[in-house]
Protein backbone atom coordinates (compact mmCIF):
# COMPACT_ATOMS: atom_id res chain seq x y z
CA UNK A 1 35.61 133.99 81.36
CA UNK A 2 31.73 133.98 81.06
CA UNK A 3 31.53 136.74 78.52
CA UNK A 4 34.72 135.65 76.79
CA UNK A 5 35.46 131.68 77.09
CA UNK A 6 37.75 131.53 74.33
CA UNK A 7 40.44 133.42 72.42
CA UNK A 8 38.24 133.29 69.39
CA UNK A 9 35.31 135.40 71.73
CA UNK A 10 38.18 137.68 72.84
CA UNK A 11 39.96 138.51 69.70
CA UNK A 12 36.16 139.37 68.59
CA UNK A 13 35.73 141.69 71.73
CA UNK A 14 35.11 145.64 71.43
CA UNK A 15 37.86 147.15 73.03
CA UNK A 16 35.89 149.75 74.71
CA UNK A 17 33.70 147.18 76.06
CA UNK A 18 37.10 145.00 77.26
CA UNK A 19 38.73 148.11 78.49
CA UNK A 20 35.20 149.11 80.80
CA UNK A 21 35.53 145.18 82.26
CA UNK A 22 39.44 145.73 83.48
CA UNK A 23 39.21 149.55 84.04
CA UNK A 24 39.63 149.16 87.85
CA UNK A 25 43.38 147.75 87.02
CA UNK A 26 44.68 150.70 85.28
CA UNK A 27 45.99 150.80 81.84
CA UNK A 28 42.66 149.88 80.57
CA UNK A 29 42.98 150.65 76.44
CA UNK A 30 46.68 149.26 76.34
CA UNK A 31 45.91 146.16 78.68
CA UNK A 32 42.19 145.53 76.29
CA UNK A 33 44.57 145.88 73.28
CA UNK A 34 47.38 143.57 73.89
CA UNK A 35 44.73 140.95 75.40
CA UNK A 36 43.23 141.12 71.87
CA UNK A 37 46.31 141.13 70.04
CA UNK A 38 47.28 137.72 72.35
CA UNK A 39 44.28 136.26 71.70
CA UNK A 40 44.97 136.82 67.47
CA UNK A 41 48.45 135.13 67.78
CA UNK A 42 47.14 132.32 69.40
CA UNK A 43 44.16 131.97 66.64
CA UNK A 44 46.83 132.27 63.62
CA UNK A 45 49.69 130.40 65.51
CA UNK A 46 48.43 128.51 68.64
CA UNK A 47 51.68 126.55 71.03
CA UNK A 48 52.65 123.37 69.72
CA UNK A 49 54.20 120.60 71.56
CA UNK A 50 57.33 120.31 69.62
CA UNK A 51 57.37 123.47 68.25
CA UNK A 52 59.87 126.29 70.59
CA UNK A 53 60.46 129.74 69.78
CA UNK A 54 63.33 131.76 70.73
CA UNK A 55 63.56 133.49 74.23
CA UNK A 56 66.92 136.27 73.65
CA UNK A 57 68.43 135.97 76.60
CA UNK A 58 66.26 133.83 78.95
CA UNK A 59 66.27 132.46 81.34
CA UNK A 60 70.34 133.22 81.31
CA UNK A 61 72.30 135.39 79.88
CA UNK A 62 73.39 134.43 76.36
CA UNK A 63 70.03 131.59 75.97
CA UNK A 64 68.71 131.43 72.38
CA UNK A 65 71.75 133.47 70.54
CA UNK A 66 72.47 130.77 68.16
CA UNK A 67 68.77 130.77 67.05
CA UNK A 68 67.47 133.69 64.60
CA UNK A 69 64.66 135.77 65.16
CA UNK A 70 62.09 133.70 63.45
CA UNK A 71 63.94 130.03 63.74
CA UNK A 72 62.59 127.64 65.73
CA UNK A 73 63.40 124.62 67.48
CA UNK A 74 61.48 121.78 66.21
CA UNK A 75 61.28 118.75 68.69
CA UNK A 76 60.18 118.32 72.39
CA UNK A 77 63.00 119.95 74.71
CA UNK A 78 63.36 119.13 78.09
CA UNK A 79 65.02 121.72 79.05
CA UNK A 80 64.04 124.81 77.86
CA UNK A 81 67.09 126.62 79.32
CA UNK A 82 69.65 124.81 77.04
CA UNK A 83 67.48 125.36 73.81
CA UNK A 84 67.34 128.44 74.56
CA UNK A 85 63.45 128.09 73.21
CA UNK A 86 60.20 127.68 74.58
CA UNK A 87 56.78 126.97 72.97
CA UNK A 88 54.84 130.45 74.15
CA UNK A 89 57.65 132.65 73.21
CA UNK A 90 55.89 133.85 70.35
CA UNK A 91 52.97 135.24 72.06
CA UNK A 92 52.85 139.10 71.48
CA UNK A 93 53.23 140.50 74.82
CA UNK A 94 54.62 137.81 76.81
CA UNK A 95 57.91 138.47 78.69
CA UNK A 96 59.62 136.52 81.52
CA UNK A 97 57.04 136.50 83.80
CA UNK A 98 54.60 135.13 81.99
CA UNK A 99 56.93 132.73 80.64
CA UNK A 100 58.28 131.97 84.46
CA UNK A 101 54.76 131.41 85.17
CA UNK A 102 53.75 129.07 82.45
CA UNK A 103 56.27 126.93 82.98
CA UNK A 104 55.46 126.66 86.87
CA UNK A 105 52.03 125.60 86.66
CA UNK A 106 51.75 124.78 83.57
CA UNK A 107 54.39 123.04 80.42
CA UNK A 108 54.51 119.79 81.86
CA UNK A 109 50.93 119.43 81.53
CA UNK A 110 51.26 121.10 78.07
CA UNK A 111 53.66 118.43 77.16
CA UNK A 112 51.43 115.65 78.51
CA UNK A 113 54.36 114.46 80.72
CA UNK A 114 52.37 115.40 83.88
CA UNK A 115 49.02 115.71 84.95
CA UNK A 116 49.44 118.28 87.36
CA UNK A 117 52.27 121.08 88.23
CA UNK A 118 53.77 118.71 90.70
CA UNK A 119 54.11 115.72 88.86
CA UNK A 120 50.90 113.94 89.18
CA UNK A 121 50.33 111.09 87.25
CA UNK A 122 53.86 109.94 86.86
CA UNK A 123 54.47 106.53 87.53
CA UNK A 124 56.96 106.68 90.54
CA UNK A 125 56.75 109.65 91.34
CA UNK A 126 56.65 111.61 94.95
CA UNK A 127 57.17 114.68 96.03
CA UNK A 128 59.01 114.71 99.01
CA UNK A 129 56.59 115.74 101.13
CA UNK A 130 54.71 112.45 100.27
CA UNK A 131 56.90 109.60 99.80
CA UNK A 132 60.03 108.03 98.54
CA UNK A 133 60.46 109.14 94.90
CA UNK A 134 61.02 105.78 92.35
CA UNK A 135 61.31 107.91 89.19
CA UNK A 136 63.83 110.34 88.08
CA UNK A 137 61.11 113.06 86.88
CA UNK A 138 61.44 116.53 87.47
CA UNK A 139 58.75 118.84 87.81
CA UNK A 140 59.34 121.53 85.43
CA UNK A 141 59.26 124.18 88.59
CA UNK A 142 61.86 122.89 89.74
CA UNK A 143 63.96 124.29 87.16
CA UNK A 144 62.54 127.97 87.29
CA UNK A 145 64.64 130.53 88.89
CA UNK A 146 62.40 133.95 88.58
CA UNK A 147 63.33 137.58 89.30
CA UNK A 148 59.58 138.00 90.19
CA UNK A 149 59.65 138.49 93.98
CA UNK A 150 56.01 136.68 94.36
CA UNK A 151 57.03 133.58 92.22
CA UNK A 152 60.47 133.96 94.16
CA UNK A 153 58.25 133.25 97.22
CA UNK A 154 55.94 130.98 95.81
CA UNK A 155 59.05 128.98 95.11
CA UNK A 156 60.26 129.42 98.02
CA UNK A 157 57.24 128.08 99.50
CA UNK A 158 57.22 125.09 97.46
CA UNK A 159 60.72 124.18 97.56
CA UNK A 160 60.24 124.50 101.88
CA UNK A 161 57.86 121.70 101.64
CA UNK A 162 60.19 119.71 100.04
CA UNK A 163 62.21 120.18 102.96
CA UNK A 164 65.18 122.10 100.80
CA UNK A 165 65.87 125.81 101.42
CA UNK A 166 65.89 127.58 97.93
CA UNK A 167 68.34 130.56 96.18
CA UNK A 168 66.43 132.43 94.29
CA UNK A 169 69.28 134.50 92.82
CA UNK A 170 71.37 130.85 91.72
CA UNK A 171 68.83 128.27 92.11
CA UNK A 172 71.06 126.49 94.63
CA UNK A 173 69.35 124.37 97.43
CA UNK A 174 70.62 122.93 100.75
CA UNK A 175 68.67 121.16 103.13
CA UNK A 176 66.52 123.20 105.31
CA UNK A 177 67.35 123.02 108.97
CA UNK A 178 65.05 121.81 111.31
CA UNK A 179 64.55 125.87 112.86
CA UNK A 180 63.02 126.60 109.53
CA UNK A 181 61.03 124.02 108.64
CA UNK A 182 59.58 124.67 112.51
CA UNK A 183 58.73 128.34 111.70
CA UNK A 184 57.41 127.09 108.55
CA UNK A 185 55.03 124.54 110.39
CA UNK A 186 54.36 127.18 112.97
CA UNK A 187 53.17 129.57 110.09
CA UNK A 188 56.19 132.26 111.70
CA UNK A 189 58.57 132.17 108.59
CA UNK A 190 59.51 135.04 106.77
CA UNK A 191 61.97 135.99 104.25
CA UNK A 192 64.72 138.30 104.37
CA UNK A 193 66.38 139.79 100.98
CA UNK A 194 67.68 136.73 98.56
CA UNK A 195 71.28 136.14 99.20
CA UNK A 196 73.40 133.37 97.36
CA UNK A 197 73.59 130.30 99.65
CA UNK A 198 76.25 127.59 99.67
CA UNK A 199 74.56 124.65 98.35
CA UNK A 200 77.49 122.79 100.03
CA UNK A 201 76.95 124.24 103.09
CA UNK A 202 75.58 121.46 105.89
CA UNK A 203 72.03 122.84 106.88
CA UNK A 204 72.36 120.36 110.43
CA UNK A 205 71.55 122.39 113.50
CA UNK A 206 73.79 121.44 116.13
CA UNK A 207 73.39 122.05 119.43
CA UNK A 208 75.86 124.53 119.35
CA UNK A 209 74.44 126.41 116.70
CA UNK A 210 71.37 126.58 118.68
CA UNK A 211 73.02 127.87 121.95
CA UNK A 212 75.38 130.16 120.41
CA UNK A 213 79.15 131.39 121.54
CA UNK A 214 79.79 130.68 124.84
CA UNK A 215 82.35 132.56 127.60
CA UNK A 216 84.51 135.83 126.57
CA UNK A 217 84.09 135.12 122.80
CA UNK A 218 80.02 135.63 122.86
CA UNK A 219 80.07 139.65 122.97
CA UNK A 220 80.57 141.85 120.30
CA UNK A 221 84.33 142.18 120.04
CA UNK A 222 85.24 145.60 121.29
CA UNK A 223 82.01 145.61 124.22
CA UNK A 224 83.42 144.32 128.02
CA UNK A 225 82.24 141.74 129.71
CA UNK A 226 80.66 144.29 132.56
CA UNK A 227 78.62 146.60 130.06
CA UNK A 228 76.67 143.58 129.13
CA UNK A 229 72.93 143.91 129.84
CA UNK A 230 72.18 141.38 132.85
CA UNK A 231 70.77 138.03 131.42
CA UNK A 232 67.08 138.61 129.91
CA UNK A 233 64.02 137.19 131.10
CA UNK A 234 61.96 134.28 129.24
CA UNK A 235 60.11 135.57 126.25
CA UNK A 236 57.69 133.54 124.42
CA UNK A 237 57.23 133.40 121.01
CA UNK A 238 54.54 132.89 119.41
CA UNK A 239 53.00 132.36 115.49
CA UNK A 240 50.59 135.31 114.20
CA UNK A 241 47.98 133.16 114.23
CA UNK A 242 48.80 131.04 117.26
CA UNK A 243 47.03 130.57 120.16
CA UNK A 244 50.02 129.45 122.13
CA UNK A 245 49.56 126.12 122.48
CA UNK A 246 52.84 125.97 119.94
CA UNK A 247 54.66 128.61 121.39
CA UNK A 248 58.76 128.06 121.93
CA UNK A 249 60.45 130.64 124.48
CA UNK A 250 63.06 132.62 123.44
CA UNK A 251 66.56 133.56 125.03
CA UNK A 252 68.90 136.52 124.06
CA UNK A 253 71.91 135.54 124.24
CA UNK A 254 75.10 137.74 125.58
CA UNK A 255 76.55 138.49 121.91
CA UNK A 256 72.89 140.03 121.51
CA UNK A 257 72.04 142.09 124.65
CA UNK A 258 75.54 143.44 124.02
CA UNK A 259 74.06 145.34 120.87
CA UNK A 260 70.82 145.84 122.45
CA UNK A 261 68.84 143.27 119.96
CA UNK A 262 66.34 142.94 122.66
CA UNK A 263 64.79 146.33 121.77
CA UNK A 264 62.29 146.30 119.39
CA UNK A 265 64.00 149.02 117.35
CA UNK A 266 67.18 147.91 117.02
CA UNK A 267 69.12 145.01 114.90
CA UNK A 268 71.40 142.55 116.39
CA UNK A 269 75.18 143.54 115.04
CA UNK A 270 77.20 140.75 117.19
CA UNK A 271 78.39 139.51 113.60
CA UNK A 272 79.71 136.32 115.00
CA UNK A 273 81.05 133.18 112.98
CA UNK A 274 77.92 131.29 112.36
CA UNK A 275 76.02 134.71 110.87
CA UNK A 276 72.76 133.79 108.87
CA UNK A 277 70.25 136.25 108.27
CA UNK A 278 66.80 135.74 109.50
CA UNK A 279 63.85 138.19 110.25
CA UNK A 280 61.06 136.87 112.44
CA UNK A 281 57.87 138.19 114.62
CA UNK A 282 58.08 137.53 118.71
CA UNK A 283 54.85 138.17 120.55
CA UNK A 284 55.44 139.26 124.21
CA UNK A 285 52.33 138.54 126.12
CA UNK A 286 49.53 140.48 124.94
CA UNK A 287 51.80 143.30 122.64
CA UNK A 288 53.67 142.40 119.45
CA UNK A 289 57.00 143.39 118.18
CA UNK A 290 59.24 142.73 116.13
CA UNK A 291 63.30 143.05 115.29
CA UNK A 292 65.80 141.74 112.67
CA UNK A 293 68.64 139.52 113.71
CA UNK A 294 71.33 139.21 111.33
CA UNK A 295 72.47 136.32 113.03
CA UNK A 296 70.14 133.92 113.97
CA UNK A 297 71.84 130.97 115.41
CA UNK A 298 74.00 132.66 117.35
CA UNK A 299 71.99 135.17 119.33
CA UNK A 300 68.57 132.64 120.11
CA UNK A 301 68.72 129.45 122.21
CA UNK A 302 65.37 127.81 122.02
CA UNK A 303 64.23 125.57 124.85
């Protein structure tokens, strides 16, 4: 940014000088190239408030077929999904992920709805995580569904702090339940591969849910009752970066030790009712492992 503040200084730059600067990325000529050639189309044709160009095809299947090549949409849209249109679109070399991106962090304030990504300087506004909401803004994140699995996370993230568990593969939300948003707090949350949730679905944790199948039903159907491991010991869990004081034991339930979950190389198959998948870390005194649990509420009881 100090040797090239604006696209006028880059669309000036040598390329062999630009390539030198970025070499340690890879691609070096192509990347110096295009970041000249974006630089141009944003000299000759700078984004307009107003002013959308077609995006074939994004962010769903079948967006911006009723608009030609060169047409645009002339007026502020809202919602850049249904116009099938958005104001960078014409950049050379910008693709869905930039175009994810930009609208993340940046269209509303673009638009001069918002002074911020989140909504700042709306009158009435709150994010969840702040307040009661009076105003019936929405951030323009909140409409983003990316295939990009860091902005998938980042949204993820962000949506969490709203206190709604996200689908990155629909966009569907449900409220988070209270296990999560724990982990979350205790800095423990991970994420396993997107599947679609039921934004229908009720996200309470009852205590049931938290103890898991009780009596002959709790082992894996086809394991007796007498090859069960004998009930586990205590194991405290703890957050990567936690010195305990927040740590939560841990109890394997029957439907688990049945499968042998409590190894550190195996994966809990008890495939019970109430099956959600969930990866997480447990720290065992001083030495760390880890396992996958396919179905979390089930198999843990948390005390």
């Amino acid at each position: 940014m100090e040797t090239y503040p604006t696209p006028n200084d880059v669309a000036a730059a040598d390329v062999t000088e630009l390539s030198e600067m970025i070499h340690s990325l890879g691609f070096q000529n192509q990347r110096a190239r295009k970041l000249i050639k974006i630089a141009e189309t944003w000299i000759e044709q700078p984004p307009r408030k107003g002013t959308l160009h077609r995006t074939m095809d994004y962010p769903n299947k079948g967006n911006g077929r009723h608009l030609k090549p060169k047409e645009t949409v002339d007026e502020d849209v809202e919602n850049c999904s249904e116009a099938g249109a958005l104001e960078i679109a014409h950049i050379y070399g910008l693709g869905p992920y930039a175009w994810d991106s930009w609208r993340i962090f940046c269209r509303d304030v673009f638009r001069g709805v918002a002074e911020g990504y989140n909504g700042e300087g709306v009158t009435g506004y709150k994010p969840a995580s702040k307040g009661k909401n009076e105003s019936d803004f929405e951030p323009e994140w909140k409409r983003v569904v990316p295939l990009d699995k860091e902005l998938r996370a980042c949204l993820r993230w962000m949506w969490l702090r709203e206190g709604w568990e996200w689908d990155p593969l629909t966009g569907n939300k449900k409220k988070a339940a209270p296990t999560l948003m724990r982990e979350a707090s205790d800095g423990v949350a991970t994420w396993n591969e997107p599947v679609a949730l039921d934004p229908h679905e009720d996200a309470t944790t009852t205590k049931e849910e938290l103890e898991g199948p009780k009596g002959p039903e709790a082992l894996v159907p086809g394991v007796k009752a007498e090859d069960a491991a004998p009930a586990p010991k205590r194991r405290t869990r703890r957050g990567r970066n936690s010195s305990g004081a927040a740590a939560r034991s841990v109890q394997l339930l029957p439907s688990c030790r049945a499968q042998g979950s409590y190894h550190s190389s195996r994966a809990c198959q008890c495939k019970t009712p109430q099956c959600r998948p969930r990866d997480y870390d447990v720290q065992i005194e001083t030495e760390s492992w880890s396992y996958g649990c396919n179905c979390f509420y089930p198999c843990t009881s948390y005390a």
